[in-house]
Each structure stands twice: as C-alpha cells, then as structure tokens.
C-alpha atoms as a PDB file:
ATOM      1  CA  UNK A   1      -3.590  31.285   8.553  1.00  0.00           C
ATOM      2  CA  UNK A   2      -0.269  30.425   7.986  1.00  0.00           C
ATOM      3  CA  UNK A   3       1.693  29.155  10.765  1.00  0.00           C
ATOM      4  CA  UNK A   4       5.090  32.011  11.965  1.00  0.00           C
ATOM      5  CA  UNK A   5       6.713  28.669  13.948  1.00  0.00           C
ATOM      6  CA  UNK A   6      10.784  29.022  12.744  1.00  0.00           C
ATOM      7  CA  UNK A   7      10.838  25.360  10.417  1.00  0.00           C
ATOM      8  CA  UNK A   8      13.202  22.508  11.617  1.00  0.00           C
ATOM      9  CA  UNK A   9      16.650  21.960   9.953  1.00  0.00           C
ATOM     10  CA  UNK A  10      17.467  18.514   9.728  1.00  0.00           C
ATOM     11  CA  UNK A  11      20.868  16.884   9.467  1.00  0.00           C
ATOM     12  CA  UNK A  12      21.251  17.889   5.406  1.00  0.00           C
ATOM     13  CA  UNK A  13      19.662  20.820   4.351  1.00  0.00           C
ATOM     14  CA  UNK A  14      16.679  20.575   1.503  1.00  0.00           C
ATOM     15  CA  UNK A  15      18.593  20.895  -1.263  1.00  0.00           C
ATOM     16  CA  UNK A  16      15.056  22.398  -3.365  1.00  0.00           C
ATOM     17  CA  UNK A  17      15.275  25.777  -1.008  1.00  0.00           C
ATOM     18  CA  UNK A  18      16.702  28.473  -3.247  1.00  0.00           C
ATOM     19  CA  UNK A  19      20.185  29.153  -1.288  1.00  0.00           C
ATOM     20  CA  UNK A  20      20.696  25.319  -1.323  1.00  0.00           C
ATOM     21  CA  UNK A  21      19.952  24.713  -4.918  1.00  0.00           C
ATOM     22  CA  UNK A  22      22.320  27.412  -5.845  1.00  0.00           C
ATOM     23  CA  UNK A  23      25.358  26.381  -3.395  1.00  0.00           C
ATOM     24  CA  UNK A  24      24.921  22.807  -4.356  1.00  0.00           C
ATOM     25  CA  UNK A  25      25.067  23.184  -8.124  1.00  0.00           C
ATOM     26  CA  UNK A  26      25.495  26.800  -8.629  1.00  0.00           C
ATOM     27  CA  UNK A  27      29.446  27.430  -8.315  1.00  0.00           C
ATOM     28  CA  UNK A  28      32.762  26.073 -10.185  1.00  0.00           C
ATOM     29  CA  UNK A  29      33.850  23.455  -7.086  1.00  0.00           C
ATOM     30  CA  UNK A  30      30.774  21.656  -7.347  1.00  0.00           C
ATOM     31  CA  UNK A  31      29.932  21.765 -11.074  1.00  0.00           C
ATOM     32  CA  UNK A  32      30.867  18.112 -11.168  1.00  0.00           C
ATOM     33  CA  UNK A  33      27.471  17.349  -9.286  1.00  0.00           C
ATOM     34  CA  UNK A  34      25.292  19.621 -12.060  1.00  0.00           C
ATOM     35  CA  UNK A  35      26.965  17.537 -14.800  1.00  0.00           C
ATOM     36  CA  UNK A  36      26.522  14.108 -13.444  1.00  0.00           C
ATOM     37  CA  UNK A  37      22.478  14.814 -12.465  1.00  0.00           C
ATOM     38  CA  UNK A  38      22.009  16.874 -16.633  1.00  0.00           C
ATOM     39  CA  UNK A  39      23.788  13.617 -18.031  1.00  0.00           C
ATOM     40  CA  UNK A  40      21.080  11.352 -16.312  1.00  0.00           C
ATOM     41  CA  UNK A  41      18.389  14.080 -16.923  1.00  0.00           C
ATOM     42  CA  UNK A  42      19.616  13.705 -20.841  1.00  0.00           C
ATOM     43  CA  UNK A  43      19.361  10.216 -20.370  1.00  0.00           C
ATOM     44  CA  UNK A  44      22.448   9.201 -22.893  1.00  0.00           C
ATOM     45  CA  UNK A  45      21.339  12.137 -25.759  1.00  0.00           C
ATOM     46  CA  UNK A  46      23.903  14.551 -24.832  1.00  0.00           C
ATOM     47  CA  UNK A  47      26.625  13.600 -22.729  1.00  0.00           C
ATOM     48  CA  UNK A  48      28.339  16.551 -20.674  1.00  0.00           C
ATOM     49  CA  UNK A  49      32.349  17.091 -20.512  1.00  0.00           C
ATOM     50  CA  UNK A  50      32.356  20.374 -19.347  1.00  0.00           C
ATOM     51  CA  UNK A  51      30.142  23.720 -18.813  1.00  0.00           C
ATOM     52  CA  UNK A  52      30.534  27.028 -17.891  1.00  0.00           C
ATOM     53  CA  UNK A  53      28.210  29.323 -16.159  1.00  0.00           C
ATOM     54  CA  UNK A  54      27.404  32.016 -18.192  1.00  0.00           C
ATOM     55  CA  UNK A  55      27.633  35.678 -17.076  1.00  0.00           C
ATOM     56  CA  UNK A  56      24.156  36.524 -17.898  1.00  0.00           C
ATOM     57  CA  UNK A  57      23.231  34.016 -15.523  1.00  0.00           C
ATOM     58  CA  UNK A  58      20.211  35.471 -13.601  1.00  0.00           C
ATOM     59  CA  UNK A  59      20.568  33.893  -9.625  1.00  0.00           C
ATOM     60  CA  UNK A  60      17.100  35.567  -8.349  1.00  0.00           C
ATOM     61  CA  UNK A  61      16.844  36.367  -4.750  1.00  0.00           C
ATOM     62  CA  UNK A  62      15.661  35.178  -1.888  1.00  0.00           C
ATOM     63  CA  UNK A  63      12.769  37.332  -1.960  1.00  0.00           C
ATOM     64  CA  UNK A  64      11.907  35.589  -5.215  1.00  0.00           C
ATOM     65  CA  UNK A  65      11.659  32.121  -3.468  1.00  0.00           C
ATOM     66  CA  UNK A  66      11.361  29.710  -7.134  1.00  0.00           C
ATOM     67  CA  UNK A  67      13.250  31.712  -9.621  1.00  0.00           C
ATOM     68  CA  UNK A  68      17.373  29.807  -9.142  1.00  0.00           C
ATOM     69  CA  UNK A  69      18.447  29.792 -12.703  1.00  0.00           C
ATOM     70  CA  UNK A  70      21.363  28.901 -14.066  1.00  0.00           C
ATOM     71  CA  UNK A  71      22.914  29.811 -18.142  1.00  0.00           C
ATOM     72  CA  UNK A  72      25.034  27.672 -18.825  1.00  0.00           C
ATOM     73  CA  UNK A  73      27.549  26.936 -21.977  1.00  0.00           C
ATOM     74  CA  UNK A  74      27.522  23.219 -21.974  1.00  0.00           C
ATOM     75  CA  UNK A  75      30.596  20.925 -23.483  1.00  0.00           C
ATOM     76  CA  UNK A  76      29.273  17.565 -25.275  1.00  0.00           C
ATOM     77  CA  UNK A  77      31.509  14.470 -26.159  1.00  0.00           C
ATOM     78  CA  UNK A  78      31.947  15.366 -29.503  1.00  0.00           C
ATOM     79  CA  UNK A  79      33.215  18.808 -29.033  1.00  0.00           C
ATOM     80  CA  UNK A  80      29.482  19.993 -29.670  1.00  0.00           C
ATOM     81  CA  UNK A  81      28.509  23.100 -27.722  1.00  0.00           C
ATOM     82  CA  UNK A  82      25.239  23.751 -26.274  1.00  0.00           C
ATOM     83  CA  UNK A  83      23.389  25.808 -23.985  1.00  0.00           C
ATOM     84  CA  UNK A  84      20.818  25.108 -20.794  1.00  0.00           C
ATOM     85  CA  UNK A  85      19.017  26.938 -19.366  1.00  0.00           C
ATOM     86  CA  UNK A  86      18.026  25.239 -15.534  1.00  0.00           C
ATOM     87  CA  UNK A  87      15.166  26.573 -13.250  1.00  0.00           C
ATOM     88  CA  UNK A  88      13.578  25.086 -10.432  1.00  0.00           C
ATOM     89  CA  UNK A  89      10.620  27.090  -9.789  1.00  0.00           C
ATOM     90  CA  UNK A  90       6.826  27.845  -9.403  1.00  0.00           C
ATOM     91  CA  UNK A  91       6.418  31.087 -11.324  1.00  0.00           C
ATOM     92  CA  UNK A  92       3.151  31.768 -13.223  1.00  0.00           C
ATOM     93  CA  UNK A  93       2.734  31.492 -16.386  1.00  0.00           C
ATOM     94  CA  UNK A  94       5.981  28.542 -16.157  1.00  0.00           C
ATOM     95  CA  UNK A  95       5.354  27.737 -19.999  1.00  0.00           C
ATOM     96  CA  UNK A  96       5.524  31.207 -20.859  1.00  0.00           C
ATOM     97  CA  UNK A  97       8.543  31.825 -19.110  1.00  0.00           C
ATOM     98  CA  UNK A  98      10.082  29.676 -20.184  1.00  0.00           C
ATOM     99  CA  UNK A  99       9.718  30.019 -24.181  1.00  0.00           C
ATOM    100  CA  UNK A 100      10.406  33.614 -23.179  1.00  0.00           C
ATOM    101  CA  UNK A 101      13.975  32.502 -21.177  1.00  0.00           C
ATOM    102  CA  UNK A 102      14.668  29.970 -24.722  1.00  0.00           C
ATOM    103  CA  UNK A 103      14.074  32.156 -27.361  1.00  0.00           C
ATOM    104  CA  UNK A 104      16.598  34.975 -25.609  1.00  0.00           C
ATOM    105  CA  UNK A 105      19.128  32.302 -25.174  1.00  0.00           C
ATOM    106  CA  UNK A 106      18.441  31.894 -28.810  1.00  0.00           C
ATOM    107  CA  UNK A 107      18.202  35.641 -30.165  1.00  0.00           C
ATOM    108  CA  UNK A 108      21.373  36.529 -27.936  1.00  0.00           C
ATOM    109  CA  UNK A 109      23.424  34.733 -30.417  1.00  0.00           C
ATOM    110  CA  UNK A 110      22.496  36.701 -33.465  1.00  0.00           C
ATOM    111  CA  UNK A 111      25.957  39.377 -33.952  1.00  0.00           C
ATOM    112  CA  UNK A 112      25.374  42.940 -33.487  1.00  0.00           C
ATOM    113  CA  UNK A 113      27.119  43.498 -36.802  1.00  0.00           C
ATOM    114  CA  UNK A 114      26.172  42.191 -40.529  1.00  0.00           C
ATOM    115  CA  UNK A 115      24.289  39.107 -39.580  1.00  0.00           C
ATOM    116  CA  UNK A 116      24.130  38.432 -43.314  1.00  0.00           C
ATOM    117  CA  UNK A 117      27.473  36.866 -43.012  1.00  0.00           C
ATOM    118  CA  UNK A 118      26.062  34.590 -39.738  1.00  0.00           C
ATOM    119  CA  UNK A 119      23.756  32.383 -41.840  1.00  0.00           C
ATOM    120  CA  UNK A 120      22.054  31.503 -38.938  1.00  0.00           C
ATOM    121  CA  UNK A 121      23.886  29.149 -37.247  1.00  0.00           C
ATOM    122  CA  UNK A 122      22.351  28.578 -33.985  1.00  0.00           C
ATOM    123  CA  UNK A 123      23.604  26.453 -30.721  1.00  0.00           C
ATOM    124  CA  UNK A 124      21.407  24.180 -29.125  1.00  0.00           C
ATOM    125  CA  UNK A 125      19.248  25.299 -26.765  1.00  0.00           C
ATOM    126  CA  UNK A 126      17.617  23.226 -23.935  1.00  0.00           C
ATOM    127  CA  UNK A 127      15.651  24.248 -20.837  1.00  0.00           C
ATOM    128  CA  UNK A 128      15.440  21.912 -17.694  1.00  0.00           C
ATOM    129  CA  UNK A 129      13.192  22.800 -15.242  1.00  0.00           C
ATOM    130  CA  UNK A 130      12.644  21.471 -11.383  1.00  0.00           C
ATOM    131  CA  UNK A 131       8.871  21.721 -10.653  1.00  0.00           C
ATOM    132  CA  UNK A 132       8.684  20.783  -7.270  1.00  0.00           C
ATOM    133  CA  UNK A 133       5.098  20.912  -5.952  1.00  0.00           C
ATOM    134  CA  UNK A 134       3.123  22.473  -9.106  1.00  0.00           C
ATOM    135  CA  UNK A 135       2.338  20.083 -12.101  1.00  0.00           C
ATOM    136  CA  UNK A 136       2.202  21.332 -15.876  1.00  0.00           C
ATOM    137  CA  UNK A 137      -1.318  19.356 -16.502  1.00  0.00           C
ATOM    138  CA  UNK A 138       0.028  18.430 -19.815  1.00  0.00           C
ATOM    139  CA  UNK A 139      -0.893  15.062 -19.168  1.00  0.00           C
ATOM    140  CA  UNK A 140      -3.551  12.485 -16.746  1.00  0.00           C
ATOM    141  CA  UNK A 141      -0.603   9.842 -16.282  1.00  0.00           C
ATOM    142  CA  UNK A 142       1.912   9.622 -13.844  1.00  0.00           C
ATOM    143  CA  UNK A 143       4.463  10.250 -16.082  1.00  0.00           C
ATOM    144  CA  UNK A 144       6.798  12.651 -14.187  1.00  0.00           C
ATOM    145  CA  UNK A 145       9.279  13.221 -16.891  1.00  0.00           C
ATOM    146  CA  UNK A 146       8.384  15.700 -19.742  1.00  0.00           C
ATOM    147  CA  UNK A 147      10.468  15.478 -22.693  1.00  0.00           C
ATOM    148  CA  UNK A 148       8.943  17.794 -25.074  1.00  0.00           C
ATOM    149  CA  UNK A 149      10.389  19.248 -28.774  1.00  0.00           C
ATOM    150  CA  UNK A 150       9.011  20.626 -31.756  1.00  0.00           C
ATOM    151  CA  UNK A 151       7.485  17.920 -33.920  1.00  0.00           C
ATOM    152  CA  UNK A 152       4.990  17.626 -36.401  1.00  0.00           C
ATOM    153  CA  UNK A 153       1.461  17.650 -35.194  1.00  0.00           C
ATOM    154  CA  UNK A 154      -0.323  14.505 -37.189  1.00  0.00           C
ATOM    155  CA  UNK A 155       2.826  12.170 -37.671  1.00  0.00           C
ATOM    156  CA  UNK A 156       4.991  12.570 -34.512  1.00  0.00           C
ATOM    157  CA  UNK A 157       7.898  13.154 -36.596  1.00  0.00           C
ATOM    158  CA  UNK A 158      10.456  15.471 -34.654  1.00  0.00           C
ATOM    159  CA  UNK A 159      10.659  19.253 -36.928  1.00  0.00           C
ATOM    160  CA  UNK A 160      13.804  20.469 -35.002  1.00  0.00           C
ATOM    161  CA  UNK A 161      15.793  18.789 -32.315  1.00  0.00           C
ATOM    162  CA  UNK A 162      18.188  21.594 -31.380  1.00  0.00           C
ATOM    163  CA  UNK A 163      15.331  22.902 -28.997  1.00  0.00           C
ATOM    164  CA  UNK A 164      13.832  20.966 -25.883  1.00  0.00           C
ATOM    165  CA  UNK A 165      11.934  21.346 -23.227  1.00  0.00           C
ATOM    166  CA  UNK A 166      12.628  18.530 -19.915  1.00  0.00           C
ATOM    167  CA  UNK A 167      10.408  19.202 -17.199  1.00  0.00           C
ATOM    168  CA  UNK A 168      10.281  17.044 -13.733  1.00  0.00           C
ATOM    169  CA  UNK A 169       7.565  17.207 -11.894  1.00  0.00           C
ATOM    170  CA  UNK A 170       8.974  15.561  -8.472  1.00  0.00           C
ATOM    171  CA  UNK A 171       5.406  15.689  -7.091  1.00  0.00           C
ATOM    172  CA  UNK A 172       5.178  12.668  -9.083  1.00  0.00           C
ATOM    173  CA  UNK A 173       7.903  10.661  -8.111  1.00  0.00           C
ATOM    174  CA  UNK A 174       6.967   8.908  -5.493  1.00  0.00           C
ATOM    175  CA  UNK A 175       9.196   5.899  -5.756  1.00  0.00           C
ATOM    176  CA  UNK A 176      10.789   4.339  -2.248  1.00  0.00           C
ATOM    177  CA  UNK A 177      14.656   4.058  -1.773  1.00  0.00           C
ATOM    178  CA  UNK A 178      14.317   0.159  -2.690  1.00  0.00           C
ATOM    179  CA  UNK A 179      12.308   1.011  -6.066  1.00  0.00           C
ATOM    180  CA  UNK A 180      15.540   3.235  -7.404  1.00  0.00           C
ATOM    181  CA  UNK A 181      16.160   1.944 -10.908  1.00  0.00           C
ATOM    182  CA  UNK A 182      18.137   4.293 -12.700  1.00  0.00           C
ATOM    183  CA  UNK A 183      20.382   7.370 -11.560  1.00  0.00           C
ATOM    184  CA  UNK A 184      18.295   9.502 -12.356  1.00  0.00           C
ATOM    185  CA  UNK A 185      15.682   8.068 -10.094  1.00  0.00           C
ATOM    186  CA  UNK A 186      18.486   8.415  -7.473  1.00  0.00           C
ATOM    187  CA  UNK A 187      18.372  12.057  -8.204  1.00  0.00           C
ATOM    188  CA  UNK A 188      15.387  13.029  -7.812  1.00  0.00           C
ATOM    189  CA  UNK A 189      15.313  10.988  -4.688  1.00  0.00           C
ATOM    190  CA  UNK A 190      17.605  12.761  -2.629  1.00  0.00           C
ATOM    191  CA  UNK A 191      16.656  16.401  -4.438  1.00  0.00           C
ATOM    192  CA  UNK A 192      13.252  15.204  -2.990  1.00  0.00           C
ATOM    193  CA  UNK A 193      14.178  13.271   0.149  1.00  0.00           C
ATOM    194  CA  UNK A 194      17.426  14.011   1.447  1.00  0.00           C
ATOM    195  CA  UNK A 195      16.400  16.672   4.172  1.00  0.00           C
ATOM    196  CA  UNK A 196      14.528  13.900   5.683  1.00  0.00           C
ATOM    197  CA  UNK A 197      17.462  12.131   6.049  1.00  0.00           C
ATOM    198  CA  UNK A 198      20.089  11.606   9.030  1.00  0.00           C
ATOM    199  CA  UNK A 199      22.911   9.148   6.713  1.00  0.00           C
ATOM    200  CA  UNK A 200      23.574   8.353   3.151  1.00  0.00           C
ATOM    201  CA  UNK A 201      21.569   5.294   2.356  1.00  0.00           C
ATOM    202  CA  UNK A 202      23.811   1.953   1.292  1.00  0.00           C
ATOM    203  CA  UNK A 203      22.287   2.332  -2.296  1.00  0.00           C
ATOM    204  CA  UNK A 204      23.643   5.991  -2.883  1.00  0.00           C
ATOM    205  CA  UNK A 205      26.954   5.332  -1.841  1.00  0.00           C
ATOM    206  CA  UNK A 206      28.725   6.723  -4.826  1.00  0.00           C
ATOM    207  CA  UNK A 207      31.492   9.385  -4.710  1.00  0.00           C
ATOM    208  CA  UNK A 208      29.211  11.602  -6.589  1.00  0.00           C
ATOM    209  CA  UNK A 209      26.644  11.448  -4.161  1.00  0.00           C
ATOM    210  CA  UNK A 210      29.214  11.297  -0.785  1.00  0.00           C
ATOM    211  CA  UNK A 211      29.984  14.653  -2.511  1.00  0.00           C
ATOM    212  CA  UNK A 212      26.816  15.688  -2.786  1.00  0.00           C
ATOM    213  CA  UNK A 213      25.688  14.707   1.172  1.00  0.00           C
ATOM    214  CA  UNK A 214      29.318  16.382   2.511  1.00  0.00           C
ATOM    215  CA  UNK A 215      28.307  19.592   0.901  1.00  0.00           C
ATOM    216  CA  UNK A 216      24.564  19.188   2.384  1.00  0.00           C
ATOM    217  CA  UNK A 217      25.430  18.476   5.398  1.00  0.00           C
ATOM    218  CA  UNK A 218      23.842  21.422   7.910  1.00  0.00           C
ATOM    219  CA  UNK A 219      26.387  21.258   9.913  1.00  0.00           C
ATOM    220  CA  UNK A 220      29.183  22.031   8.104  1.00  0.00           C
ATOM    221  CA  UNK A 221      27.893  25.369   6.646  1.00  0.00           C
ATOM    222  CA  UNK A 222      29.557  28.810   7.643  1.00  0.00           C
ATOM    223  CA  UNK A 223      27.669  31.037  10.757  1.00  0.00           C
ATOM    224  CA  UNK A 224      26.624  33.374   7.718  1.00  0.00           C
ATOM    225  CA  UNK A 225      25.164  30.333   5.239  1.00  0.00           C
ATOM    226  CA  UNK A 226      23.071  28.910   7.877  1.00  0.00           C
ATOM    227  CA  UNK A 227      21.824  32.255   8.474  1.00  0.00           C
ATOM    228  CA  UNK A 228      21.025  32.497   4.380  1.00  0.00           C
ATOM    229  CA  UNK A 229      19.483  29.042   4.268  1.00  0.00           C
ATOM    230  CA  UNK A 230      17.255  29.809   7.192  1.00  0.00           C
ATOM    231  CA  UNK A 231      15.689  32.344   5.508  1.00  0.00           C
ATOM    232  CA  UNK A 232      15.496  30.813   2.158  1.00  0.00           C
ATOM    233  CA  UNK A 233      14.225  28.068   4.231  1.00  0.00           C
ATOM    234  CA  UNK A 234      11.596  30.184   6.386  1.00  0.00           C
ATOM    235  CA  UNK A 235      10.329  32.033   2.881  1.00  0.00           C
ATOM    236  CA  UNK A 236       9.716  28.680   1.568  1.00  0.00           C
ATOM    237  CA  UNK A 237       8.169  26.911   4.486  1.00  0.00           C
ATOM    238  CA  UNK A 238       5.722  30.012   4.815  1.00  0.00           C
ATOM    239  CA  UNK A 239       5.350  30.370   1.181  1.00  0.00           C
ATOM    240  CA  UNK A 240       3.519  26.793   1.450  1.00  0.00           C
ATOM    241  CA  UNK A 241       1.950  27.549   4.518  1.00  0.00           C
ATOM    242  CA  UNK A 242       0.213  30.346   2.345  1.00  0.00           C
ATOM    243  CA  UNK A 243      -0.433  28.653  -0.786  1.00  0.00           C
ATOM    244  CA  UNK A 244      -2.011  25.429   1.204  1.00  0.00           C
ATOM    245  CA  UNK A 245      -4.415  27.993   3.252  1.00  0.00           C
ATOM    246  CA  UNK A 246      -5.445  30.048   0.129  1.00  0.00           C
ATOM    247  CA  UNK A 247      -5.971  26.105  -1.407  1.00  0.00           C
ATOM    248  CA  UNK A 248      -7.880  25.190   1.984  1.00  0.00           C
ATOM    249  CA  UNK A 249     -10.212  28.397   1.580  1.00  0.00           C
ATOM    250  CA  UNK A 250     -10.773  27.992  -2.164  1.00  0.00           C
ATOM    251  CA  UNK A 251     -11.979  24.184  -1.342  1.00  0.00           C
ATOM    252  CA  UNK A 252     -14.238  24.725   1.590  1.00  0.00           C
ATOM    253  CA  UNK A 253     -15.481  28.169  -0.611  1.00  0.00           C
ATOM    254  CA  UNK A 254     -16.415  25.796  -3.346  1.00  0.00           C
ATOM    255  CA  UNK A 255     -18.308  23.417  -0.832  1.00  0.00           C
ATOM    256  CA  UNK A 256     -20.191  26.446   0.566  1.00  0.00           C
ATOM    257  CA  UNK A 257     -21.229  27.954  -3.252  1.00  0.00           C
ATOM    258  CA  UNK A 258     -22.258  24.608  -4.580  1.00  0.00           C
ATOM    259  CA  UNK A 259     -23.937  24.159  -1.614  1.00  0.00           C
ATOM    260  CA  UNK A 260     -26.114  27.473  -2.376  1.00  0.00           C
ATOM    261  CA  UNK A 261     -26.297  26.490  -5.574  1.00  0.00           C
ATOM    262  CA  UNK A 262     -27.393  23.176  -5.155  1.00  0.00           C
ATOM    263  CA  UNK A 263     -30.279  25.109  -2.983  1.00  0.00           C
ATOM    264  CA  UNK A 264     -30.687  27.872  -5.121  1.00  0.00           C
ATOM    265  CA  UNK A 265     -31.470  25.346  -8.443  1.00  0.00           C
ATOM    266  CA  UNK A 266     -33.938  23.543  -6.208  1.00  0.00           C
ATOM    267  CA  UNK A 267     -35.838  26.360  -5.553  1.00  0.00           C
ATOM    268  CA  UNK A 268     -35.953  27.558  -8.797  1.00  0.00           C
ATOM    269  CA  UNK A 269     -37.284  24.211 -10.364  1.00  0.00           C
ATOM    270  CA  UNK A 270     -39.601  23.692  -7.660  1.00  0.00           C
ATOM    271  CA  UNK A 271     -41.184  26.921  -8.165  1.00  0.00           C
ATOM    272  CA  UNK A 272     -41.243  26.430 -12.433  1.00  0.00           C
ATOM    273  CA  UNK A 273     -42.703  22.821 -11.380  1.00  0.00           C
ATOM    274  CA  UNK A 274     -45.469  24.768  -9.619  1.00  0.00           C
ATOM    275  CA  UNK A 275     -46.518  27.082 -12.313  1.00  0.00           C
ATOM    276  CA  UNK A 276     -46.204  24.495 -15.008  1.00  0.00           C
ATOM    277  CA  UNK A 277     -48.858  22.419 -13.344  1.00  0.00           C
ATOM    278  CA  UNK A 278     -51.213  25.663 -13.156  1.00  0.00           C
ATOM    279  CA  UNK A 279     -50.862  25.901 -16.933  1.00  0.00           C
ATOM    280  CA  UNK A 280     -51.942  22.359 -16.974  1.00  0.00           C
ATOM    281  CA  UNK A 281     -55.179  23.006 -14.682  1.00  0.00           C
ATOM    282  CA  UNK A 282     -56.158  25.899 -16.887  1.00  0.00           C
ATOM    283  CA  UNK A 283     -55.623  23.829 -19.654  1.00  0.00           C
ATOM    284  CA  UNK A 284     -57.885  20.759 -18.395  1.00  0.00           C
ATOM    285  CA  UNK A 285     -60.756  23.394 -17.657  1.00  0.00           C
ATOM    286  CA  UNK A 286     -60.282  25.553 -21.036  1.00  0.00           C
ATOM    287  CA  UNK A 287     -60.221  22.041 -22.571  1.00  0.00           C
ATOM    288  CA  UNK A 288     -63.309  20.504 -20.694  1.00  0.00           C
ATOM    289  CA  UNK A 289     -65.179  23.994 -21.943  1.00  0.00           C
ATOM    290  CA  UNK A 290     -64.216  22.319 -25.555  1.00  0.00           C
ATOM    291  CA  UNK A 291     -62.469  25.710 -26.663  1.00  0.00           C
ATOM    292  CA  UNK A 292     -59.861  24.927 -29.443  1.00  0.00           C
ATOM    293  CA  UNK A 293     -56.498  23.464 -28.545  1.00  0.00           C
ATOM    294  CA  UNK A 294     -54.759  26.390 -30.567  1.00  0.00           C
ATOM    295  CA  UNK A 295     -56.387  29.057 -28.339  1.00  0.00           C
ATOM    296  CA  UNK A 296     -55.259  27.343 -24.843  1.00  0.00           C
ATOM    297  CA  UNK A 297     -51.850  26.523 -26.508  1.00  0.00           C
ATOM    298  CA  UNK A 298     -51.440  30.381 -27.315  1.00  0.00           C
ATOM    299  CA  UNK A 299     -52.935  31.261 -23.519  1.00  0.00           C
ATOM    300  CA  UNK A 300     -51.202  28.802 -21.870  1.00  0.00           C
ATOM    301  CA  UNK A 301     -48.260  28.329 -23.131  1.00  0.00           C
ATOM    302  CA  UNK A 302     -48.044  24.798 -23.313  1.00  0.00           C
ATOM    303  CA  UNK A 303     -47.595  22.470 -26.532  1.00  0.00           C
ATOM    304  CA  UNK A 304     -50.227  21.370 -28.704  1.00  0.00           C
ATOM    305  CA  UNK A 305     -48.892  17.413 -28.038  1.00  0.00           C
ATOM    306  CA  UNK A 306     -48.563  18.291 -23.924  1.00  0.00           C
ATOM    307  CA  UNK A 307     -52.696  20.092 -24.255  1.00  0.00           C
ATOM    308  CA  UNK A 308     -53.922  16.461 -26.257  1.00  0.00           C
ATOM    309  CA  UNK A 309     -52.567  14.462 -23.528  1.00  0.00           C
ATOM    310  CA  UNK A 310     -54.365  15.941 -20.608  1.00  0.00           C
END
C-alpha cells in the first residue's frame, strides 16, 4: 500500500508539482521563463514577444494534482496573435480533453452579436501539453516530441496549420546533462531533473536559467509557499505511490490469471485428447466388424479421412 512517509525536499523544488509549475511560469514577473521554454518548444515556427494570461485561465487545485493550465494570448514577431493553451497533466481521456479545451478556445471567439459580419476569422490556436509519467501510445519509437496538426490522411499534406497539438512526453527523455543539444533539451532537463539537483550545472548557466534556479530554490520560498508546495508535493508523491501499487497488483493479478489459465486450457485439452482417442477405439472395433465408414462417421463423430486412416 502506499507509503504515508512526508517526501524529501531537496535544494530546488520539482518544478512538475502543481504549486511549482504554476509559481514558476504562472504569474507576470516570471513570464519571461514561459516565453523562452514555448519559443524552444515551437522550435523557430512561432517566435514569442509577448503574452498575456488570459482571465479564463483555469489554475485547478491542489486537490486536482495534474490539471495547471494556463490561457494564454500569445504576441508573435510579426504582430501575429495567437493563443495556447499549456497543461501538464495526467487526466483521462488526455486526447479528449484536450480537443475539448481547443475547440472552446476556438468557439469563444465567435461574437455574441451578428456573426454574419465576423466571416470567421479565427486566431491560432495551439495546445502544449507536459506529460510527465503517462505516454500517449501514438507511437513504438522513442520519439518524445509530438508535433501533431490536421493533414491529409494519404499524402501528408498539412489541411490547416492554425491548429496544433505539441505533446512531451518527458518519460522519454532520458538524455544525460553532457548529451544536451538544443535548449529545448535543456528544458526538459531541469523540468525533469532539477529537484535532484544541489547547483546549476556549468552547461545551464544562462541568465534565463539562473532565473529559473533563484526562483526554485526551496529555500527562498515564503513560510506559507513551502507549506503549499508540501502539499502539492505530498499529493503527488502519494498519488504515485498509488498508481505504482494499483500497477504492482494489476501485474502480479495477470501472473496469477494466466497462470489459471494456462492450467485451466491444459485440463481442458487433456480431457478432449482423452475422449477423442475413445472415438478412435470405437471406430477401430466398428471398423474391424466391417460396418460402413458412413455409419461410424455419423456415431462417432469423427471424419470420413480420420475413420480410413485407422
């Protein structure tokens, strides 16, 4: 069962715990760090100036440990505005959810007057989403970047590129601090390692990412956030503790039904084996007694081919 120990805070909070995710990119001061990980998330399609967050912005709780979402009205380079939705979650039904978050970003921009003056002109819409230990099975590979749009079917050919879908899967990164290519693989890194951590590593020493570790840091949260992040932290910890037991059960439950199975099907063919081969006695003596193969098919059961063989 799962285990009610209090779980260990580290030098730099875990900054995939609800309360953390939200303080680190979910407020004006620090939506410098949002930008700079969507632009490498984007990987040079959109480039970010500016973004607001949106008022219909829906935060979740801590009781919903997997829902932080944030609306937000992005700024491109070009003037362009567009809208993301970002999540970093476990929910059921994750696809659903989020078609269901995308097309209200969408429908929320129809007017509430005479839309036959509107002509339809919709803002981009993108969803990001943080998957942290839950994979989409979209794909075998170990491709941990999604980036998924609506395209034709046969050819490939992208339909409409004003809605996307980027999902990471940080399960599957599993690249070491000396593999880091990209930022983006820097990231995903410290959104994956940093709680393990007790400095900023030589290779992340960047101002965005000083910023990033400062605001981490355990140490210098108020009496009232460490409180918070405990219990996000505690909700999460036993969360897993839950879902790895209910995993454990299911396994060893598996084991124990094939196992019966396995027994089960054995019996079952060993005793069909058994009455097979009295067919085939009756069958030699009806045979021997030179009565017609068509009568001991019909009283036996057997085939006419298996009846000429014996």
């Amino acid at each position: 069962m799962p285990d009610n120990r209090p779980p260990v805070t580290g030098k730099y909070i875990d900054p995939l715990v609800d309360f953390a995710f939200k303080k680190i990119f979910g407020s004006e001061p620090n939506k410098d760090l949002l930008i700079a990980f969507l632009n490498e998330v984007f990987r040079g399609r959109k480039h970010i100036l500016d973004l607001v967050y949106n008022k219909n912005e829906h935060p979740g709780d801590l009781k919903d440990e997997g829902a932080a979402i944030f609306d937000l009205l992005c700024t491109g380079e070009s003037g362009e505005k567009f809208l993301i939705e970002v999540q970093r979650g476990r929910q059921g039904n994750f696809k659903e959810r989020a078609l269901f978050y995308t097309s209200r970003l969408i429908s929320d921009q129809a007017p509430k007057g005479r839309r036959s003056e509107w002509a339809y002109n919709l803002t981009e819409v993108y969803l990001v989403a943080l998957l942290e230990d839950f994979t989409l099975q979209i794909s075998d590979g170990k491709e941990y970047l999604h980036d998924i749009c609506l395209c034709n079917r046969e050819t490939g050919e992208i339909f409409y590129d004003k809605l996307g879908y980027i999902y990471l899967e940080l399960s599957k990164f599993v690249k070491e601090g000396t593999e880091l290519e990209t930022d983006l693989d820097k990231w995903l890194y410290v959104l994956k390692n940093m709680s393990r951590m007790d400095k900023i590593p030589a290779y992340l020493r960047k101002s965005i990412f000083e910023k990033l570790f400062n605001i981490a840091e355990y140490s210098n949260f108020t009496r009232e956030e460490k409180t918070m992040y405990d219990s996000s932290l505690k909700y999460k910890w036993d969360n897993k503790n839950v879902l790895d037991y209910a995993l454990k059960e299911g396994i060893e439950k598996g084991k124990l039904e094939g196992k019966l199975e396995g027994k089960l099907e054995g019996k079952l063919e060993g005793k069909l084996e058994g009455e097979l081969e009295k067919a085939r006695d009756i069958a030699r003596e009806l045979k021997k007694e030179g009565l017609a193969i068509e009568f001991i098919a019909k009283t036996t059961k057997l085939s006419i081919e298996e009846i000429e063989k014996l």
